[in-house]
N, C-alpha and C. Protein backbone atom coordinates (compact mmCIF):
# COMPACT_ATOMS: atom_id res chain seq x y z
N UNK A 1 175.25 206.78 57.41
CA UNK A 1 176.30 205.81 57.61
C UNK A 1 176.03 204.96 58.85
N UNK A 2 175.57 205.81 59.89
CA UNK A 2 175.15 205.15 61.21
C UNK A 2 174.35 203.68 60.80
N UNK A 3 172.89 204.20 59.88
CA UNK A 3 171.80 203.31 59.83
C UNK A 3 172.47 202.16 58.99
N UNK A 4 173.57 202.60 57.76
CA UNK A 4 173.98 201.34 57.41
C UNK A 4 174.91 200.41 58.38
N UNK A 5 175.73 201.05 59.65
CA UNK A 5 176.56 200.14 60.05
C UNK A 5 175.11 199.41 61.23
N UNK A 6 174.26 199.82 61.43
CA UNK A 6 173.25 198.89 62.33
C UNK A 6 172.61 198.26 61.40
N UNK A 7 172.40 198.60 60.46
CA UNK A 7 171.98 197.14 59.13
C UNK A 7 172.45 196.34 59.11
N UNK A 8 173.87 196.67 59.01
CA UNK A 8 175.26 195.15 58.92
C UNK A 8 175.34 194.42 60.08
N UNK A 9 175.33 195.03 61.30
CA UNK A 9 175.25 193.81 62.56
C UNK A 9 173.99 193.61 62.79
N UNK A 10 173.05 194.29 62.33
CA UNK A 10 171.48 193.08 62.35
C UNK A 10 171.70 192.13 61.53
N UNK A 11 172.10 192.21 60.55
CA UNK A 11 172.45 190.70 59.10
C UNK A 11 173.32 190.21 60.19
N UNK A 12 174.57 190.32 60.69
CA UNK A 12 175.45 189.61 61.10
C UNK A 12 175.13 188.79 62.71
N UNK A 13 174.04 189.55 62.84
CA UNK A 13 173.70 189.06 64.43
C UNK A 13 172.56 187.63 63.63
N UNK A 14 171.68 188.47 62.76
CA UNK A 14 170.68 187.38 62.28
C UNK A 14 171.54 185.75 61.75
N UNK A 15 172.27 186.50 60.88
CA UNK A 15 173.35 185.29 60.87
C UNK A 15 173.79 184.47 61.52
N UNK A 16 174.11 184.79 62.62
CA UNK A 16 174.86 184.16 63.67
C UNK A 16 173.72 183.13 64.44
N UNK A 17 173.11 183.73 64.65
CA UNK A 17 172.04 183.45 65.80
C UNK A 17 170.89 182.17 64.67
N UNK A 18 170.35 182.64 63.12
CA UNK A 18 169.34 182.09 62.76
C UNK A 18 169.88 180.89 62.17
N UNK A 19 171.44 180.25 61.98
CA UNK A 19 171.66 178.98 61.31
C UNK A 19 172.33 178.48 62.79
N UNK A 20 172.05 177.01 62.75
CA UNK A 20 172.68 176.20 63.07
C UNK A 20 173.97 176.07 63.55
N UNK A 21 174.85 175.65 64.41
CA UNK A 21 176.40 175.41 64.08
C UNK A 21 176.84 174.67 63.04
N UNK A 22 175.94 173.73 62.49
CA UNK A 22 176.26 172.02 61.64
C UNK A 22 176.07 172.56 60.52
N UNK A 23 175.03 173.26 59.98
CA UNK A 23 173.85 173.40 59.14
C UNK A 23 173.67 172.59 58.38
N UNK A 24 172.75 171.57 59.32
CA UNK A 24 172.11 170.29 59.21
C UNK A 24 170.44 170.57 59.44
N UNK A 25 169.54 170.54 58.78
CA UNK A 25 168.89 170.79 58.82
C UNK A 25 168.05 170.10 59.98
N UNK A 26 166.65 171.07 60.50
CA UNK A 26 166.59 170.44 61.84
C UNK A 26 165.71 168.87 61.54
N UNK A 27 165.67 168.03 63.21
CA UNK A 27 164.66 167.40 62.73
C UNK A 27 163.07 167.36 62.20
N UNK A 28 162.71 168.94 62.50
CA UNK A 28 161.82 168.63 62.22
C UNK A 28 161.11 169.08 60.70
N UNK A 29 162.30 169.82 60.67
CA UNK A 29 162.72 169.96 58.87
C UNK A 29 162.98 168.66 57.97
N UNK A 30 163.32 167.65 58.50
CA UNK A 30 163.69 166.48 57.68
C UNK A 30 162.10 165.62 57.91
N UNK A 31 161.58 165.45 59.10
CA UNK A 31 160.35 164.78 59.34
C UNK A 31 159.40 166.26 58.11
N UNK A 32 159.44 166.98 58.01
CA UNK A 32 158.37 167.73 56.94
C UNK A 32 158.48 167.62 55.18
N UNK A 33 160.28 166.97 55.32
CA UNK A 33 160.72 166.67 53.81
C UNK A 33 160.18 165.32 53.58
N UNK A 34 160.38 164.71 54.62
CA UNK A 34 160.04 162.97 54.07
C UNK A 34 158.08 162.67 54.39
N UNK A 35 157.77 163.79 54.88
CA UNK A 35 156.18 163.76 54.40
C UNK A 35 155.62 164.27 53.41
N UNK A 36 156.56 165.31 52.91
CA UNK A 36 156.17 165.98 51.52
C UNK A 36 156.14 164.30 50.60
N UNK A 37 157.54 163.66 50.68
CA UNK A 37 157.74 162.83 49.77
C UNK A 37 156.52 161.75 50.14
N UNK A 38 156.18 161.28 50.93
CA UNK A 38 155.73 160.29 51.48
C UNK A 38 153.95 160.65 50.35
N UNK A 39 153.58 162.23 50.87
CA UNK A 39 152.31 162.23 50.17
C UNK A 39 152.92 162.22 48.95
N UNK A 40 153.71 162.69 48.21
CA UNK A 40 153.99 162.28 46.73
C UNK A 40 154.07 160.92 46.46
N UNK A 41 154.40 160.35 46.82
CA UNK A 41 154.46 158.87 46.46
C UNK A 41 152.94 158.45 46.74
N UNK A 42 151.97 158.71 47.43
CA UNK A 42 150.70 157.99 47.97
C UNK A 42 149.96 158.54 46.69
N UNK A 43 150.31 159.77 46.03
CA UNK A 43 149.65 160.64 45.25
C UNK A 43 149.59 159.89 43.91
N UNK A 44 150.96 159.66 43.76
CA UNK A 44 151.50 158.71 41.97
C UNK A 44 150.98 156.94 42.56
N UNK A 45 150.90 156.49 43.22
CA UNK A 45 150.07 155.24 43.80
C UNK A 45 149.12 155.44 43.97
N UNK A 46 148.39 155.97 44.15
CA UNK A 46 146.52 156.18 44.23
C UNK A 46 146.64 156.60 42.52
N UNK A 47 147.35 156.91 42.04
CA UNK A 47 146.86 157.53 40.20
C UNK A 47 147.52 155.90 39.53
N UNK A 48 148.44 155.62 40.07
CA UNK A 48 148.29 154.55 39.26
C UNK A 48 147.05 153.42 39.63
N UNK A 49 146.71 153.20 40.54
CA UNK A 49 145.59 151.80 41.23
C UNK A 49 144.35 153.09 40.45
N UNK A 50 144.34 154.11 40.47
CA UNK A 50 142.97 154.81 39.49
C UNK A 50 143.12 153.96 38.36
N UNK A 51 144.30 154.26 37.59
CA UNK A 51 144.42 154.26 36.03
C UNK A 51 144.06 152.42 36.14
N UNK A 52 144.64 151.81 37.00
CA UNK A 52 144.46 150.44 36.79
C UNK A 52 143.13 150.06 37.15
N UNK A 53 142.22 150.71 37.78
CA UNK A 53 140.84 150.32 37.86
C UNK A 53 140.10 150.83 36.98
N UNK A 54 140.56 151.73 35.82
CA UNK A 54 140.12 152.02 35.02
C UNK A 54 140.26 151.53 34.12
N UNK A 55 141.80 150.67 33.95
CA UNK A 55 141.78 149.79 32.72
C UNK A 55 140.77 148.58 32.86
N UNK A 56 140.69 148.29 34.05
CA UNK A 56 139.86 146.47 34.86
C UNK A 56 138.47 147.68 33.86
N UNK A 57 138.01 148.97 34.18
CA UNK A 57 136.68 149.07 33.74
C UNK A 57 136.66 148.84 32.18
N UNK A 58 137.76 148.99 31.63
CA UNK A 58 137.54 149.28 30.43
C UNK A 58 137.84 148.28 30.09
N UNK A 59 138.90 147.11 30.70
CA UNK A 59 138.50 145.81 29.76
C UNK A 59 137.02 145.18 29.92
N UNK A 60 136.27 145.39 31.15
CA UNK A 60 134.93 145.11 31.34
C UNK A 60 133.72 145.50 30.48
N UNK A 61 134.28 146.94 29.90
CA UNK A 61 133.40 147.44 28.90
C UNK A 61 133.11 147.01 27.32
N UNK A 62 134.83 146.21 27.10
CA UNK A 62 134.83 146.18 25.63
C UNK A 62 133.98 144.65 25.64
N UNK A 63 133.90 144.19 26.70
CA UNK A 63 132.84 143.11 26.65
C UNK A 63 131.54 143.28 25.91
N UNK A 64 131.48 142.91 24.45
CA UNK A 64 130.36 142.95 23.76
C UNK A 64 129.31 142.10 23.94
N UNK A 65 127.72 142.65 23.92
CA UNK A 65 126.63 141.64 24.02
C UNK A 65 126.28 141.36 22.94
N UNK A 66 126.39 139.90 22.73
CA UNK A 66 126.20 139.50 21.62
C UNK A 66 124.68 138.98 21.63
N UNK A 67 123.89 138.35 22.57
CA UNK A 67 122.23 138.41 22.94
C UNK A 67 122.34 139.19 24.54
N UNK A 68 121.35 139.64 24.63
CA UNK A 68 120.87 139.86 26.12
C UNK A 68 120.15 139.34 26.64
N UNK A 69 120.05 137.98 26.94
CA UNK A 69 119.63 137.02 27.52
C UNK A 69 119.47 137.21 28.76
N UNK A 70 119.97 137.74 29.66
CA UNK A 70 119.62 138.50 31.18
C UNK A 70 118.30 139.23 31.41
N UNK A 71 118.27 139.96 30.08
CA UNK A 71 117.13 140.90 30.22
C UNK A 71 115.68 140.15 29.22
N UNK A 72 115.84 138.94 29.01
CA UNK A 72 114.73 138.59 28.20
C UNK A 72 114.07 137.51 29.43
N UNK A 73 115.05 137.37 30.25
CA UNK A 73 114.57 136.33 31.71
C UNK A 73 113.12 137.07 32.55
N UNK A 74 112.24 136.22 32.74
CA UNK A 74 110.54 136.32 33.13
C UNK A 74 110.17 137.37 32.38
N UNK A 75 110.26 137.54 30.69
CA UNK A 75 109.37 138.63 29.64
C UNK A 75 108.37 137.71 29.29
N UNK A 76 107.70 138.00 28.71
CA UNK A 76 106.89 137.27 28.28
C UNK A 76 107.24 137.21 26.33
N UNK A 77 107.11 136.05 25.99
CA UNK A 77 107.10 135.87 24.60
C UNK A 77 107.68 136.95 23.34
N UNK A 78 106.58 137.60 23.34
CA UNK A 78 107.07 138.67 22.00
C UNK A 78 107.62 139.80 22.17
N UNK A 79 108.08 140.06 24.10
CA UNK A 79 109.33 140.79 24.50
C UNK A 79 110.85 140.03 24.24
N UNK A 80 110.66 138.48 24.30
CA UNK A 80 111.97 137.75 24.22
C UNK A 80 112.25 137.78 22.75
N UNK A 81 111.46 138.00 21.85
CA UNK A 81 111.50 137.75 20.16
C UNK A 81 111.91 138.73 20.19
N UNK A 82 111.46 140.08 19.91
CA UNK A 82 111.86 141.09 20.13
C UNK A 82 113.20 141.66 20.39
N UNK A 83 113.86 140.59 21.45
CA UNK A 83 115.65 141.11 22.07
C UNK A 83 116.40 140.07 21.33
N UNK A 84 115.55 138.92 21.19
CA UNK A 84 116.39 137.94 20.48
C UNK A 84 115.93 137.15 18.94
N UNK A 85 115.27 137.90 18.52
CA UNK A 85 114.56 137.46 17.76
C UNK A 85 114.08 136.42 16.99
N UNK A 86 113.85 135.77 15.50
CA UNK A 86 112.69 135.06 15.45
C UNK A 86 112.92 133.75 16.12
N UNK A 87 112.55 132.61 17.08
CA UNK A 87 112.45 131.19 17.02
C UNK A 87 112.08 130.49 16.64
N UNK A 88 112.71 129.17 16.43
CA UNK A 88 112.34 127.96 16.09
C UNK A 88 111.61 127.30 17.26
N UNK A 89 110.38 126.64 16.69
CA UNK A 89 110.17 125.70 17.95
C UNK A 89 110.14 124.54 18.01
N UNK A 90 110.65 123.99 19.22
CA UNK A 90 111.38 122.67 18.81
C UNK A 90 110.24 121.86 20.79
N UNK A 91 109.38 120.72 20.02
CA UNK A 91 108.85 120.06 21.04
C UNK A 91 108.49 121.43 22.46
N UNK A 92 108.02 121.94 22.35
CA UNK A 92 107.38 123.49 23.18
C UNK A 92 108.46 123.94 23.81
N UNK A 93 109.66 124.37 23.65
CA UNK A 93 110.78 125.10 23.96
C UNK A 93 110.69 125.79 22.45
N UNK A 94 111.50 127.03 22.45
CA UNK A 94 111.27 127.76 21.79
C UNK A 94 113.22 128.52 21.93
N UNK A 95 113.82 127.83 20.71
CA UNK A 95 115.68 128.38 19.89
C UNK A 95 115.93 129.52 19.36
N UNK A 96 116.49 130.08 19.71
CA UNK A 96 116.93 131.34 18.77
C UNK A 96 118.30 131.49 18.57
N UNK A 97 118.48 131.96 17.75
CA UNK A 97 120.35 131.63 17.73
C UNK A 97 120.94 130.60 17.16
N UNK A 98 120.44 129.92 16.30
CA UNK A 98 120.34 128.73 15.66
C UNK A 98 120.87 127.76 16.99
N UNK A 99 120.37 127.68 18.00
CA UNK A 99 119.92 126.74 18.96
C UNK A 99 121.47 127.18 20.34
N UNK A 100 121.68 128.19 20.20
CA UNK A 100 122.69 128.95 21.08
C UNK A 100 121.41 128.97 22.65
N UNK A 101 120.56 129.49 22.17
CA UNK A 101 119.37 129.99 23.21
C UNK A 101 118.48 129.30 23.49
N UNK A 102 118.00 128.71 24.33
CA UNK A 102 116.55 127.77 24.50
C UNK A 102 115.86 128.26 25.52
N UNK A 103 114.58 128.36 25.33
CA UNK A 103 113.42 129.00 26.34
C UNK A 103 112.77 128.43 26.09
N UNK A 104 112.20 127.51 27.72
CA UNK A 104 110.83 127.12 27.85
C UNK A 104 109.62 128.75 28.97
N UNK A 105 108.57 128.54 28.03
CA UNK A 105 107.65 129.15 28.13
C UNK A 105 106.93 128.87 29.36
N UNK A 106 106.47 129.30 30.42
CA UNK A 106 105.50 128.67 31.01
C UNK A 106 104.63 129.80 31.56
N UNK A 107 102.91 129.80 31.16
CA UNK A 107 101.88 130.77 31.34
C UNK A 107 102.73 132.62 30.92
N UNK A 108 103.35 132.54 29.54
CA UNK A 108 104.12 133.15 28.78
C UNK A 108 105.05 134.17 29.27
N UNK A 109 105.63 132.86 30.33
CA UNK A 109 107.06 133.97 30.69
C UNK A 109 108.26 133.04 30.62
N UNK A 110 109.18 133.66 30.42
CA UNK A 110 110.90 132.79 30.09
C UNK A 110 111.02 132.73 31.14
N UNK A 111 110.68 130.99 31.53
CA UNK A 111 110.73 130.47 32.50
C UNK A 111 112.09 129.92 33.15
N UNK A 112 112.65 129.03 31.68
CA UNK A 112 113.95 128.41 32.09
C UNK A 112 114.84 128.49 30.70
N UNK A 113 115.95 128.90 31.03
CA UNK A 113 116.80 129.09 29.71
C UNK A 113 118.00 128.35 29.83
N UNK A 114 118.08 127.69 28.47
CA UNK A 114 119.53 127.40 28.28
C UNK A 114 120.42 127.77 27.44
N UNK A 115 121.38 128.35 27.81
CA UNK A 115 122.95 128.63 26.87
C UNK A 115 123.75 127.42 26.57
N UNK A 116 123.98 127.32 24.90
CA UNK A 116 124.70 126.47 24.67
C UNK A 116 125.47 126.82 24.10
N UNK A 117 127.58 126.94 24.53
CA UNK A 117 127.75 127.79 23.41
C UNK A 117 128.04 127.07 22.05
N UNK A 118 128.28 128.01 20.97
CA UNK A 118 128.49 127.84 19.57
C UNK A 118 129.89 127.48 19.31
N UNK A 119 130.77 127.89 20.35
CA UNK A 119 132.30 127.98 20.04
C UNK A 119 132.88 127.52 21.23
N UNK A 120 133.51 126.46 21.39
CA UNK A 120 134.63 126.07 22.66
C UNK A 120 134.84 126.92 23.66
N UNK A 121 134.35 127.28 25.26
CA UNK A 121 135.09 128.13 26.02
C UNK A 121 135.37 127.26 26.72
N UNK A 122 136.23 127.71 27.35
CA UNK A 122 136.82 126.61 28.88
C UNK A 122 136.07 127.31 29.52
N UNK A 123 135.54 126.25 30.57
CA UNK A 123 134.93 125.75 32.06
C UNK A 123 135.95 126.27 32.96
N UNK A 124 137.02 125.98 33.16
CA UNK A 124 137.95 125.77 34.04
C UNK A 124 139.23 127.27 34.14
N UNK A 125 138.90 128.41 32.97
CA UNK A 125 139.01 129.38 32.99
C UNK A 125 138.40 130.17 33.26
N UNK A 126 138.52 130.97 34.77
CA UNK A 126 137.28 131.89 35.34
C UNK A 126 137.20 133.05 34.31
N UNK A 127 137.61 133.68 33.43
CA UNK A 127 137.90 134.57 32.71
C UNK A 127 137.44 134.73 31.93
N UNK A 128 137.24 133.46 31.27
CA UNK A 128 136.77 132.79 30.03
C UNK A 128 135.36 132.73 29.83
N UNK A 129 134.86 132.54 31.59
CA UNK A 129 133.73 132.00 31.94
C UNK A 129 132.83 133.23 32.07
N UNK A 130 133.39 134.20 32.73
CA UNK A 130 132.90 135.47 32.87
C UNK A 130 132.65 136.33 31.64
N UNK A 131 133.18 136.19 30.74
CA UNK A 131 133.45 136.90 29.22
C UNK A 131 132.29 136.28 28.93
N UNK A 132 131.90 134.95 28.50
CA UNK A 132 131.16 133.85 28.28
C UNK A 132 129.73 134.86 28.72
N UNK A 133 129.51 134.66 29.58
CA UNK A 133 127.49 135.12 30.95
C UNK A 133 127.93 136.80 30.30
N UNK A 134 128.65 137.24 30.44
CA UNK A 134 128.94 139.01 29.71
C UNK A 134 128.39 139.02 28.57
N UNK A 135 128.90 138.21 27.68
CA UNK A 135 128.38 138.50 26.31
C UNK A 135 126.94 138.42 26.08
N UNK A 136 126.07 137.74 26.95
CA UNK A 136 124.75 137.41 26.92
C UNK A 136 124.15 137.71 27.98
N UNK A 137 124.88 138.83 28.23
CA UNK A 137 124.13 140.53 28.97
C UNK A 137 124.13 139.47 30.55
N UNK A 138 124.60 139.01 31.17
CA UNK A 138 125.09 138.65 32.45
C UNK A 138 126.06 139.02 33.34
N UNK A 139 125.71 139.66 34.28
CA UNK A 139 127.38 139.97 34.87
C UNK A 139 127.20 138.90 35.66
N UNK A 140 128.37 139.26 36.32
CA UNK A 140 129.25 137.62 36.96
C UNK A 140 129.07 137.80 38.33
N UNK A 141 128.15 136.99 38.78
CA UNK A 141 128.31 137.11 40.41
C UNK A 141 129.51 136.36 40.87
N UNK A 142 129.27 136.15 41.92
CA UNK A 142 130.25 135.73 42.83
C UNK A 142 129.38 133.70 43.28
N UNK A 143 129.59 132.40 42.78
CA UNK A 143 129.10 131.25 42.84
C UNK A 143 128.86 131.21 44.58
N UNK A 144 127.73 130.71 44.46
CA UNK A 144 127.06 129.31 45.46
C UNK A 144 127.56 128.56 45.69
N UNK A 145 127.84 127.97 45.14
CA UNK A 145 128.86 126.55 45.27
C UNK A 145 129.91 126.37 43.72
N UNK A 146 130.59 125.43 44.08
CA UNK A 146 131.76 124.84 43.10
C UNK A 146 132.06 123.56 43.24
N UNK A 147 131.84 122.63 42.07
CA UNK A 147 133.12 121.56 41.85
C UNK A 147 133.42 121.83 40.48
N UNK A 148 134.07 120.18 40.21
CA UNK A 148 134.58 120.18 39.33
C UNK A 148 133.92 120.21 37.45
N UNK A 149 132.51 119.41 37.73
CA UNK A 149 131.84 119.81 36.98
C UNK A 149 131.05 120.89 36.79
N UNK A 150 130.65 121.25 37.70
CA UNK A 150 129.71 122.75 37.81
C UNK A 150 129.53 123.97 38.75
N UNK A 151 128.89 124.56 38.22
CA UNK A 151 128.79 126.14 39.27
C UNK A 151 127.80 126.37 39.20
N UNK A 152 127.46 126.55 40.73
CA UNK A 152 125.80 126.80 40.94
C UNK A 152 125.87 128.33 41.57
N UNK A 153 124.91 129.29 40.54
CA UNK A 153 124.36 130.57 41.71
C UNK A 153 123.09 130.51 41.47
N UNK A 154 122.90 131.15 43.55
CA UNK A 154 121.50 130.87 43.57
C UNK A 154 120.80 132.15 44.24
N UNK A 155 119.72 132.76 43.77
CA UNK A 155 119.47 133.92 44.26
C UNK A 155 119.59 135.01 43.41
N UNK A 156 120.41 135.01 42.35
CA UNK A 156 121.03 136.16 41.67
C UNK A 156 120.68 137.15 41.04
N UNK A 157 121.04 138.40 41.04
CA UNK A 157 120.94 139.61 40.26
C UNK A 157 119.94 140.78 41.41
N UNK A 158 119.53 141.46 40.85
CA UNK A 158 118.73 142.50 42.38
C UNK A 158 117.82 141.72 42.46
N UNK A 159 116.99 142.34 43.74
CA UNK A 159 115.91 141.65 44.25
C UNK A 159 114.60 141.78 43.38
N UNK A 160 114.29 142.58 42.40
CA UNK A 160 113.19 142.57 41.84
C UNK A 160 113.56 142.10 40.46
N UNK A 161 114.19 141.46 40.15
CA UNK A 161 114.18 141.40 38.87
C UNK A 161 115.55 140.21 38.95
N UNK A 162 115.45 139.38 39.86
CA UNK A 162 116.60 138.41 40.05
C UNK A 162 116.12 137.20 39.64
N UNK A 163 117.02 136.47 39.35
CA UNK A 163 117.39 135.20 38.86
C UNK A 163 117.22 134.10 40.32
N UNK A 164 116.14 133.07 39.88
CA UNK A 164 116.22 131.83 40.93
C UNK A 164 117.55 130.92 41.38
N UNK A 165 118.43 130.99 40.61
CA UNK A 165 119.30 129.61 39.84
C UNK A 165 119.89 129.47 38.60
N UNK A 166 121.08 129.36 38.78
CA UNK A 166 122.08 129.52 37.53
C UNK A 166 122.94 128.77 37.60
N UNK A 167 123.11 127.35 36.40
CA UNK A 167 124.23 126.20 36.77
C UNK A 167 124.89 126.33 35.62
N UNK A 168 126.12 126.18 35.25
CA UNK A 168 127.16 126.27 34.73
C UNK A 168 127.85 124.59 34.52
N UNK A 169 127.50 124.03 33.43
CA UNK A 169 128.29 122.40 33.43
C UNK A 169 129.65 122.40 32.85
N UNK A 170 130.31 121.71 33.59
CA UNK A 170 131.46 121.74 32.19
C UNK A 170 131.37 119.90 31.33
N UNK A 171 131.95 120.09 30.05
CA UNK A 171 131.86 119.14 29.13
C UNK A 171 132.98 118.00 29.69
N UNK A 172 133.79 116.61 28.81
CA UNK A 172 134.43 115.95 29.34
C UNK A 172 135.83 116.91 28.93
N UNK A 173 136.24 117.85 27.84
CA UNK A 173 136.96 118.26 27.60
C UNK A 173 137.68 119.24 28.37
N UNK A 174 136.70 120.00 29.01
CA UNK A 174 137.04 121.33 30.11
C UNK A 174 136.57 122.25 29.63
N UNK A 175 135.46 122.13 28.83
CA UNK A 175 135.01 123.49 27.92
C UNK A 175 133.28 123.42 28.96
N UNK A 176 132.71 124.84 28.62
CA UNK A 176 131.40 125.23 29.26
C UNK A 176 130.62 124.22 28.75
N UNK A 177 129.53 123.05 28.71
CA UNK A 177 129.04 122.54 27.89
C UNK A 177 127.87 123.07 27.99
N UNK A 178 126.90 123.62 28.79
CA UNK A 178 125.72 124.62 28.96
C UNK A 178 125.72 125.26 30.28
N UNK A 179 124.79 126.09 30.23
CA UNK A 179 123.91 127.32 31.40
C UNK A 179 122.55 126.83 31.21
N UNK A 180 122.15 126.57 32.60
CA UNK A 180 121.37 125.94 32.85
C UNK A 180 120.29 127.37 33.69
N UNK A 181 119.57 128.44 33.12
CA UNK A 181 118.84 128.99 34.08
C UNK A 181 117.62 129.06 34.52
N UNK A 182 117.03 128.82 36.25
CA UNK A 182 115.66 129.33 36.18
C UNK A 182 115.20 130.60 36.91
N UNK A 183 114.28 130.88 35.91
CA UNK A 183 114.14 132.10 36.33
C UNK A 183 113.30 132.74 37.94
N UNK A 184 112.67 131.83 38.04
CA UNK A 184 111.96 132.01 39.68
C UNK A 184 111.82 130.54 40.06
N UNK A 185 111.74 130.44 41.24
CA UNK A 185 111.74 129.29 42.10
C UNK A 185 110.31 129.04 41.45
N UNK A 186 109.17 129.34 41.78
CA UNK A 186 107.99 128.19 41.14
C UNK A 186 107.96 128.03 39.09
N UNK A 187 109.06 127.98 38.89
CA UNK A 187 109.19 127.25 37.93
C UNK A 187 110.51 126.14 37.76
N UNK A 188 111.08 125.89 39.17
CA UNK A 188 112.25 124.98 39.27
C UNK A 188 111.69 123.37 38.89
């Protein structure tokens, strides 16, 4: 009986002594609640900016190549037939694509190419424009310069296997009217 009545005033002393008068929790109980929340919220915001850089990847992916024209730039001849296959030759440039593609040859490497497209894109839609150089195995740098008729990049793609020069015209309408590329400076 003893040990239970010193049980009851240890609870009643603990009582007394371990809450508060208010029982308001302390501050530094409230600064540990609003960091719990704080990383929860950073947690569901970093998963959403994931999920959304994953959608940016995946609309990037459904980007179909319709030629790979990137990768047929300084091949030589019957590597470019090969990715793009058979041409017409028209005055020593050499069409494929029923004239979508033009390559001039020089000491048998795809020297200078032009894209013409087949179907209306706007010029003046960066989106449009980027979808456009994607489909024909190009990713999209970041331009050299800008006006209103054209876009020049210069330098482009890695260093061993890069692009001299890449111009972009637009038509009187606002649509792409060609891609103008060369592939190394001593063939500008």
């Amino acid at each position: 009986m003893k040990l239970l009545m010193y049980l009851f005033t240890a609870l009643l002393i603990f009582g007394v002594f371990g809450c508060s008068a208010n029982d308001n929790p302390s501050d530094q109980e409230t600064k540990e609640a609003k960091s719990a929340e704080n990383k929860e919220k950073d947690v569901k915001t970093n998963s959403e900016n994931t999920t959304d850089s994953k959608e940016e990847e995946k609309d990037e992916e459904e980007v179909e190549i319709i030629l790979d024209v990137y990768n047929a730039a300084k091949e030589n001849k019957e590597t470019v037939d090969n990715l793009l296959g058979d041409p017409v030759e028209k005055e020593g440039n050499y069409t494929y694509q029923d004239g979508v593609v033009e390559i001039k040859f020089i000491d048998d490497t795809a020297a200078r190419i032009t894209l013409t497209p087949d179907e209306k894109v706007s010029f003046d839609n960066k989106e449009d424009r980027e979808i456009f150089l994607k489909q024909y195995g190009f990713p999209y740098w970041v331009p050299s310069a800008e006006t209103d008729t054209s876009i020049l990049w210069e330098s482009v793609g890695s260093l061993s296997d890069g692009l001299y020069e890449m111009r972009m015209f637009r038509d009187d309408n606002g649509n792409i009217d060609y891609v103008y590329i060369v592939t190394d400076e001593k063939y500008k």
